[in-house]
Every structure is written in C-alpha cells, then in structure tokens.
N, C-alpha and C. Protein backbone atom coordinates (compact mmCIF):
# COMPACT_ATOMS: atom_id res chain seq x y z
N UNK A 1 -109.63 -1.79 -33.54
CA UNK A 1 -109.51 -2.94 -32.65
C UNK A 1 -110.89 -3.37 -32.18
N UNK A 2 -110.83 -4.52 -32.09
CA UNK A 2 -112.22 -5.42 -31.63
C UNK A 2 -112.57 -5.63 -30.54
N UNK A 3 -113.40 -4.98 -29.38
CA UNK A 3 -114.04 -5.41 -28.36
C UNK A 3 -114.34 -6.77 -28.46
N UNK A 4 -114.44 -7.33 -26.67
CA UNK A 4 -115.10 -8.79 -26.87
C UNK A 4 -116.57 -8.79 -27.21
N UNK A 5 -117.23 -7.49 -27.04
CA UNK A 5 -118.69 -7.15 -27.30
C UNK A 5 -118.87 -7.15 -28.98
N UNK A 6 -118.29 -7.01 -29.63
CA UNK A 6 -118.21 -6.88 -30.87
C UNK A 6 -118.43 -8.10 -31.62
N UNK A 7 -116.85 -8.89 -30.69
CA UNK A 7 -117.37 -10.32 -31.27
C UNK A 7 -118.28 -11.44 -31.29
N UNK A 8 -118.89 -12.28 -32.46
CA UNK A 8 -119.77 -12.97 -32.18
C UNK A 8 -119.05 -14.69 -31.11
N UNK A 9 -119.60 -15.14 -30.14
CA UNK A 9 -119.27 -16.22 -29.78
C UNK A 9 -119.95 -17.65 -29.85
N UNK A 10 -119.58 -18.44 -30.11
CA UNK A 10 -120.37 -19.53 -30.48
C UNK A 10 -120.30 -20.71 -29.66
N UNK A 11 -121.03 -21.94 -29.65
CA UNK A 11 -121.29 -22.88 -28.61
C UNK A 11 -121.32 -23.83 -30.13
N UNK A 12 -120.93 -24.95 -30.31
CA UNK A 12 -121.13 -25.64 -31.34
C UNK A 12 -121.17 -27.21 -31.34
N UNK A 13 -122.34 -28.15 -31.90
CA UNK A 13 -122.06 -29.19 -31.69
C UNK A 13 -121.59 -30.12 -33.10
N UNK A 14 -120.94 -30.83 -32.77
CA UNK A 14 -120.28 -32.10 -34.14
C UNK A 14 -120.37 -33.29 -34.19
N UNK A 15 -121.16 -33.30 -34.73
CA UNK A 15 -120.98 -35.03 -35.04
C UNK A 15 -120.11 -35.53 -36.54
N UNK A 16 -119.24 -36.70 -35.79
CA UNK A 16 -118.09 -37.04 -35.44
C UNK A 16 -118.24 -38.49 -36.89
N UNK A 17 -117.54 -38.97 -37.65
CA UNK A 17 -117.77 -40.08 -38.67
C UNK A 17 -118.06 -41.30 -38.05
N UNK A 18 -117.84 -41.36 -36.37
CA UNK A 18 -118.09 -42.51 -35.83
C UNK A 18 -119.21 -42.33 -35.50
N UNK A 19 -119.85 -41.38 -35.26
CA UNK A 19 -121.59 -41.14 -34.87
C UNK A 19 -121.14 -40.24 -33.17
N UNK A 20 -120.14 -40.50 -33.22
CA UNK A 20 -120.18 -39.72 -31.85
C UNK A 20 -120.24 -38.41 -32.05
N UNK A 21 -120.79 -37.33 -30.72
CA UNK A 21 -120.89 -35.83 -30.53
C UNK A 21 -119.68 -35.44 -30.03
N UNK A 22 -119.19 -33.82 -30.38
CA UNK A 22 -118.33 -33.39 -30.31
C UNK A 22 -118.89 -31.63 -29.59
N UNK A 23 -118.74 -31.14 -28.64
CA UNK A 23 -119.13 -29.85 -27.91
C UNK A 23 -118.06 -28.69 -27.79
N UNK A 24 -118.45 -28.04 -28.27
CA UNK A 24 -117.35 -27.14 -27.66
C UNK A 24 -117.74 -25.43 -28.07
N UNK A 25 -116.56 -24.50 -28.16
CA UNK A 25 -117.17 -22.77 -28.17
C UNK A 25 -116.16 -22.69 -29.16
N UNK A 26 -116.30 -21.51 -30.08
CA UNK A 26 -115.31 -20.21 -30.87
C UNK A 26 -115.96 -19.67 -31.00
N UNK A 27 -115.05 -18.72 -31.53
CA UNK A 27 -115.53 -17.25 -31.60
C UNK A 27 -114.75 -16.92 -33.68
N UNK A 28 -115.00 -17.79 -34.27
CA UNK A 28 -114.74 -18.23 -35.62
C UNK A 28 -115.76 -19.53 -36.09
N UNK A 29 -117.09 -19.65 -35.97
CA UNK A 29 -116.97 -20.91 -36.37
C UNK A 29 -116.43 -21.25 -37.45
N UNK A 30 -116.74 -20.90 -38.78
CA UNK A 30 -116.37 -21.45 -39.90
C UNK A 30 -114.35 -21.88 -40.05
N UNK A 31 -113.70 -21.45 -39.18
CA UNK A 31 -112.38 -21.51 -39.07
C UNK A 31 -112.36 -23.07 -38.48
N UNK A 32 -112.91 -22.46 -37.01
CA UNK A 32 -112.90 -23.86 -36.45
C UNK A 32 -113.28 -24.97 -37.06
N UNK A 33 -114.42 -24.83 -37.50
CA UNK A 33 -115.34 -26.36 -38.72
C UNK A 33 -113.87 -26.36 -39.27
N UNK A 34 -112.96 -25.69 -39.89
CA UNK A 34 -112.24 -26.15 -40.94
C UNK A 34 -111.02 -26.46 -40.15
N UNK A 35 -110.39 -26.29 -39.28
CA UNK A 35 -109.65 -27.07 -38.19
C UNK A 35 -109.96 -28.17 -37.93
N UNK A 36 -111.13 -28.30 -37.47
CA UNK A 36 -111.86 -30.33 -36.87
C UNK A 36 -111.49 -30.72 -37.84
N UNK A 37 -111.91 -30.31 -38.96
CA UNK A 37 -111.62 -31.31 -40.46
C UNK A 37 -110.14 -31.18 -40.88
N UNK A 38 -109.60 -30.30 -40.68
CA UNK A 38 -107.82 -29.95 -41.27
C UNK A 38 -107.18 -31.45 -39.97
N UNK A 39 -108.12 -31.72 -38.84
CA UNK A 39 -107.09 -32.16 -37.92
C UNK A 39 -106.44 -32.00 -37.05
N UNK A 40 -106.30 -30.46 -37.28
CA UNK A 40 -106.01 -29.60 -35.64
C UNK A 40 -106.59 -29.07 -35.10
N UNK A 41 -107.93 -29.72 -34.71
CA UNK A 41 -108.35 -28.11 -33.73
C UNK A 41 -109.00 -29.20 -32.40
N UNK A 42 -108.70 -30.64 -32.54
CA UNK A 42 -108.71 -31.00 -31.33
C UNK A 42 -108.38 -32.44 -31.56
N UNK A 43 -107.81 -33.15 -30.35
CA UNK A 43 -107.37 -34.45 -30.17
C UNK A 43 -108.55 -35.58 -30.18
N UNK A 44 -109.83 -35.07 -29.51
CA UNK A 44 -110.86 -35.76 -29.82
C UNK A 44 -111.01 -36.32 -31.55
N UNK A 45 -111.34 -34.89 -32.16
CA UNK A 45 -111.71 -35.02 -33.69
C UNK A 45 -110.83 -35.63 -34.66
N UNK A 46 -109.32 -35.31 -34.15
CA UNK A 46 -108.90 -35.75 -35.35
C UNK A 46 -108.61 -36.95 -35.82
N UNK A 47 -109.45 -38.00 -35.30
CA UNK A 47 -109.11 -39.23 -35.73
C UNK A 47 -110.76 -39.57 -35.83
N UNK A 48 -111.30 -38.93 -35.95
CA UNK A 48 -112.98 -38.93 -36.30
C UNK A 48 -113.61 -38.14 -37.23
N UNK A 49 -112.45 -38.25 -38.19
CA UNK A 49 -113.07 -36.69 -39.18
C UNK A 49 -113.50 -37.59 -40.79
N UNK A 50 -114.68 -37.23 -41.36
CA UNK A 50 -114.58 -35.50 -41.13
C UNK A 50 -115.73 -35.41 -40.39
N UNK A 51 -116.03 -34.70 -39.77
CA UNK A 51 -116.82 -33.87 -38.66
C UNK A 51 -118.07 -33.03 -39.35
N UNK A 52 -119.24 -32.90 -38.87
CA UNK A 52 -120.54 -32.20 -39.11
C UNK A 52 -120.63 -30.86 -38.44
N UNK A 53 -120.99 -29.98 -38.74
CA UNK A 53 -121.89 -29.05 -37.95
C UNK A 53 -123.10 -29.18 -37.82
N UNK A 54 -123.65 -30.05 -36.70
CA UNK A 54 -125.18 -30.15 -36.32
C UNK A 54 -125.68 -28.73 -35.91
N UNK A 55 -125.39 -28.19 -34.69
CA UNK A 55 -125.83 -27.28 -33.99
C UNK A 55 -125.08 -26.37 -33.49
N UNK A 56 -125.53 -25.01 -33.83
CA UNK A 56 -124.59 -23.85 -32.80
C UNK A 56 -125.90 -22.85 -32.60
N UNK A 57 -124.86 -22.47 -31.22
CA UNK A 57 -125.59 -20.88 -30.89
C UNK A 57 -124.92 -19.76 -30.62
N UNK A 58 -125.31 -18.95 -30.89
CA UNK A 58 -124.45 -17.32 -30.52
C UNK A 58 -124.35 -16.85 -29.45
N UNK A 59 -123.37 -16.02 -28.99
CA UNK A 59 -123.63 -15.39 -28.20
C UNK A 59 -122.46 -14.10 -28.01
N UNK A 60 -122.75 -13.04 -27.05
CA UNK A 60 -122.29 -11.57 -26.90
C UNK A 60 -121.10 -11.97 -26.27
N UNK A 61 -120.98 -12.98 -25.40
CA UNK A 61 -119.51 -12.98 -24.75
C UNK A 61 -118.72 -14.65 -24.85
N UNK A 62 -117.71 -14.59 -24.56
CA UNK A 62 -116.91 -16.09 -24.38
C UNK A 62 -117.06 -16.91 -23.57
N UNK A 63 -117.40 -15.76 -22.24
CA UNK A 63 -118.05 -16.73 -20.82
C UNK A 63 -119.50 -17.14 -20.59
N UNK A 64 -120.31 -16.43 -21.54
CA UNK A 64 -121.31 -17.13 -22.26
C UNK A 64 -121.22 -18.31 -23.15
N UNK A 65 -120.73 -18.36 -24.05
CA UNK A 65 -120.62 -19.57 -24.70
C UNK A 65 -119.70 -20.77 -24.07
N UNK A 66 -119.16 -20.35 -23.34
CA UNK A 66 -118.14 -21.62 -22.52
C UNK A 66 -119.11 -21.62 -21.30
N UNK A 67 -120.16 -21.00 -20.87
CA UNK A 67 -120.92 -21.50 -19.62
C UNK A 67 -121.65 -22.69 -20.58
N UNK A 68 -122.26 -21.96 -22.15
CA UNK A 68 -123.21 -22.67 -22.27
C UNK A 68 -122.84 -24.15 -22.98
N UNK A 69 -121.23 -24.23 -23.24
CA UNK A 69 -120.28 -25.31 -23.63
C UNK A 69 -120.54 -26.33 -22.30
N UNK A 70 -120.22 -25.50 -21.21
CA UNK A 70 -120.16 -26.85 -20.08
C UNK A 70 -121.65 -26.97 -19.31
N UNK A 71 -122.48 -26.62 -19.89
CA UNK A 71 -124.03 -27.01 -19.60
C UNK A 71 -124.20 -28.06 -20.88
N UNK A 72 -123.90 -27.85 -21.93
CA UNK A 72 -124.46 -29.34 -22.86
C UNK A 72 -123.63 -29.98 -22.47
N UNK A 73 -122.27 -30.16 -22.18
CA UNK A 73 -121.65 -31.17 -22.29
C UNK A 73 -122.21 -32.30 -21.21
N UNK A 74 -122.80 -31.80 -20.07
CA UNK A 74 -123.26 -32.56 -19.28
C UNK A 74 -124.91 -33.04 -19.13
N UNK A 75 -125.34 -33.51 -20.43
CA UNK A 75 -126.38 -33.30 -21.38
C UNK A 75 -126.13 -34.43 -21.34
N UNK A 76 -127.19 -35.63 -21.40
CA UNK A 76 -127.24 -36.99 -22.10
C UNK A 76 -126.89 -37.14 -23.66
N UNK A 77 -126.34 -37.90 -24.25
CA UNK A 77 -126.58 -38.09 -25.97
C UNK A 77 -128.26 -37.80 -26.47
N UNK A 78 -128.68 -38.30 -25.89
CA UNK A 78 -130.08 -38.34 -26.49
C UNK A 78 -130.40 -36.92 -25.90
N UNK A 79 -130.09 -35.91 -25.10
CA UNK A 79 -130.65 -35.03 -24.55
C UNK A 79 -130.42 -33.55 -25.71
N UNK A 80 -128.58 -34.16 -25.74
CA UNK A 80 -128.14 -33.51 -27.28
C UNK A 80 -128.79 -33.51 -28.86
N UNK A 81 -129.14 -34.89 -28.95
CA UNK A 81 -129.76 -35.21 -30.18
C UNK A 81 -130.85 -33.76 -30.05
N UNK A 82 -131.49 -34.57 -29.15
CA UNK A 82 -133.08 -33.47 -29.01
C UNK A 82 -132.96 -32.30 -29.32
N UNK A 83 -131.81 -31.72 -28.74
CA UNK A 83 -131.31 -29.95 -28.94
C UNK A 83 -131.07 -29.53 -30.30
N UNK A 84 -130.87 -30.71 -30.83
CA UNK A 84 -130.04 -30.55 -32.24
C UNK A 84 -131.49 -30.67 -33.21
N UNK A 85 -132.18 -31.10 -33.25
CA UNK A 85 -133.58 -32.01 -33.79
C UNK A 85 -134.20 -30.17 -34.52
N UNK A 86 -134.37 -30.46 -35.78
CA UNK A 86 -135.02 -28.92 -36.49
C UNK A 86 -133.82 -27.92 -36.74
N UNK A 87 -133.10 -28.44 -36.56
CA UNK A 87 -131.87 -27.25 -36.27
C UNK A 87 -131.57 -27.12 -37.87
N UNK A 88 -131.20 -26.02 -38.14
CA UNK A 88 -131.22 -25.78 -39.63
C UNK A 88 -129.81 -24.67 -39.61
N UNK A 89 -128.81 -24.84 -40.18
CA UNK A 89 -127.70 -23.50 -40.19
C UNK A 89 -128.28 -22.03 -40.89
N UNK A 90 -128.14 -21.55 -39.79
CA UNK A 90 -128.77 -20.03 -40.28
C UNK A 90 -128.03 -19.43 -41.49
C-alpha cells in the first residue's frame, strides 16, 4: 500500500484550443492529460479540447500541490505565461 509520501503530486498548467489557461493538481499526470482530452476530467476543458501540457511541478504532498494550485490560479495570464516561458517536460 501507498503512503501519501510515496506519491508524486503535481500542480499543472493547460492551455486550452481557445488559447485560454487551465490550473489545477493530480497526483497522475499523464492520466489526467488524458481525461482533459477524453472530456472528463473537467467542465472547464471539455469543450476546449484538445488541451496542452505547458507546465507542471512536483511535489511530496496534495496540500502542497493544491496550496500551490490556488497560488497560480490567482496569477495574472501574463504572470502564468511567464511561469510557463523555458519550461520544457522533464
């Protein structure tokens, strides 16, 4: 069985076919990426797909990545862009 320490958690940003950004956390990215695009993995996306992975970051816990979910979200667009700018998928 899997500790939450075990698991990796993620903070992730998307841009959206309309050009818009999309914010949010898992603890799956590659599942999730394939949810935004399947259509279910949120009401925002699914009428904006298919969807990018610009930017993510890791982290040791969930309440880490959902602190650091509701710190970008309240991020300008352009403040996001910037964050995103060099970002390369590891």
């Amino acid at each position: 069985m899997k500790t939450e320490n075990q698991n990796k958690n993620y903070t992730y940003i998307l841009k959206c076919s309309d050009g818009s950004l999309y914010c949010g956390w898992t603890n799956d990215l590659e599942k999730r990426l394939s949810a935004h695009n399947a259509g279910t993995a949120s009401k925002y996306t699914r009428t904006r797909r298919p969807v990018e992975l610009i930017y993510f970051e890791e982290f040791q816990t969930k309440q880490e990545a959902m602190s650091r979910e509701f710190r970008i979200k309240k991020l300008t667009r352009a403040e996001k862009l910037r964050l995103t700018e060099g970002f390369s998928q590891r």
